[in-house]
Protein backbone atom coordinates (compact mmCIF):
# COMPACT_ATOMS: atom_id res chain seq x y z
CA UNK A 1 -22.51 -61.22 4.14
CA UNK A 2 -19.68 -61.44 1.65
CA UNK A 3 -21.68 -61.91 -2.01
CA UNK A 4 -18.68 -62.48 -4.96
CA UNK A 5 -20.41 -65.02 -6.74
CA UNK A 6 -21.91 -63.12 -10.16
CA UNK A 7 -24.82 -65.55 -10.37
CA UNK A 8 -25.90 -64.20 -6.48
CA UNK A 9 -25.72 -60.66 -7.64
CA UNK A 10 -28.07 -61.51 -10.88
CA UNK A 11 -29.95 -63.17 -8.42
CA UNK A 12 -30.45 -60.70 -6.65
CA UNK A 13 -30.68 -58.09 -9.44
CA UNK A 14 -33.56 -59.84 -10.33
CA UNK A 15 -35.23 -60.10 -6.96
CA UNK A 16 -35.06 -56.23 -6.47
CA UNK A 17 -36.43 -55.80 -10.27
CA UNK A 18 -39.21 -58.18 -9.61
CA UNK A 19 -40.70 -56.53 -6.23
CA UNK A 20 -40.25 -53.00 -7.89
CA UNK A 21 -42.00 -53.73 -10.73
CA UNK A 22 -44.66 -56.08 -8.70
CA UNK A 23 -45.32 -52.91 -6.72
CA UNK A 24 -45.30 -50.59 -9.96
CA UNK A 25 -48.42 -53.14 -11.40
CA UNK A 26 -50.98 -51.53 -9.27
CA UNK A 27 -50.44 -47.87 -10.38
CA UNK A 28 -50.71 -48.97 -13.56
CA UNK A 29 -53.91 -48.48 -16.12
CA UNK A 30 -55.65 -51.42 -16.56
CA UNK A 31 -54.89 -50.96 -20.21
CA UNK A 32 -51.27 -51.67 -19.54
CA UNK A 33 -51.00 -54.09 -16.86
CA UNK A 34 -51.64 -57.14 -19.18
CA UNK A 35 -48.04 -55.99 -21.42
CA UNK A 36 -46.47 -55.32 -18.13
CA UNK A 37 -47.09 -58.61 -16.29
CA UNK A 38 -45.45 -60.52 -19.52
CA UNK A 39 -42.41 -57.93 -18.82
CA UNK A 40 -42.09 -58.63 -15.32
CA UNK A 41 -42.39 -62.44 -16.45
CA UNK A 42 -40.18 -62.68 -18.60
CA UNK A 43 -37.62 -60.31 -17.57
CA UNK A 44 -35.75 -62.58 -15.30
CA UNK A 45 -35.70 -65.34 -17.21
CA UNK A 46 -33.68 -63.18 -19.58
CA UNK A 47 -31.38 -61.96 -17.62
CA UNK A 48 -30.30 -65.69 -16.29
CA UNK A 49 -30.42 -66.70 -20.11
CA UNK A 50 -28.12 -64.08 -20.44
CA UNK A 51 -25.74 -65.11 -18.21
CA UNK A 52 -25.67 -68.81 -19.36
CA UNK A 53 -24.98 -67.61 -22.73
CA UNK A 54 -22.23 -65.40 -21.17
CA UNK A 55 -20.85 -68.59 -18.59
CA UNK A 56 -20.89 -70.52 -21.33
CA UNK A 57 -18.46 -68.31 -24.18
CA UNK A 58 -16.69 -66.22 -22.17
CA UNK A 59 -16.48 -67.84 -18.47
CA UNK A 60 -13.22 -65.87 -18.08
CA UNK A 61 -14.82 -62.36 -18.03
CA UNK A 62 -17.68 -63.10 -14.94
CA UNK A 63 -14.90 -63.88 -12.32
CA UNK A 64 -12.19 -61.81 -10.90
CA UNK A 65 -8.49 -63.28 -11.05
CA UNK A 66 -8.26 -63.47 -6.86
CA UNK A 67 -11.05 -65.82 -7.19
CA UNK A 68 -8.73 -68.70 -9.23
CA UNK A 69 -6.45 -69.65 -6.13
CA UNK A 70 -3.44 -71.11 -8.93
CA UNK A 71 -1.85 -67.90 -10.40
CA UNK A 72 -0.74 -69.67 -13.63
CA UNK A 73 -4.15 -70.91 -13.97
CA UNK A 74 -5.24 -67.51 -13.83
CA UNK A 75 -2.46 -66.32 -16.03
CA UNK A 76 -3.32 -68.64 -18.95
CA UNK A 77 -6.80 -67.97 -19.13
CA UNK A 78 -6.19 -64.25 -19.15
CA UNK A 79 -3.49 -64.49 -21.88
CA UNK A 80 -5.75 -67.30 -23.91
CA UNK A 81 -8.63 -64.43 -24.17
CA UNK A 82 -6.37 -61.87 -25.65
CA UNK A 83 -4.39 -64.29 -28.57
């Protein structure tokens, strides 16, 4: 399975974080688990909000230039970052 889109690996990112830290809740003390849950909540949703926020400023830096198929395309978006 060939994975080059950045959203899969966040997705997936995310899906190993969640089911380590799911599995991490029962070792836990009591005490803690309540300020751990909200982590494990709200840990993925940052990490997508994240990437939005970076999709939506800088689109140019989440995707390699092999994966524009027109080279000038690719060629004016790199040389539009750097003026």
């Amino acid at each position: 399975m060939k994975v080059s889109n950045p959203l899969t690996i966040i997705a997936i990112f995310a899906g190993v974080a969640e089911s380590f830290a799911t599995g991490a809740l029962v070792l836990l003390p009591i005490e803690t688990q309540q300020s751990f849950v909200y982590f494990v909540m709200f840990f993925p949703l940052v990490i997508v909000v994240t990437f939005f926020c970076i999709l939506v400023k800088k689109p140019q830096v989440l995707y390699a230039p092999r994966g524009i198929l027109e080279k000038h395309l690719c060629q004016e978006r790199l040389f539009s970052y750097y003026e």
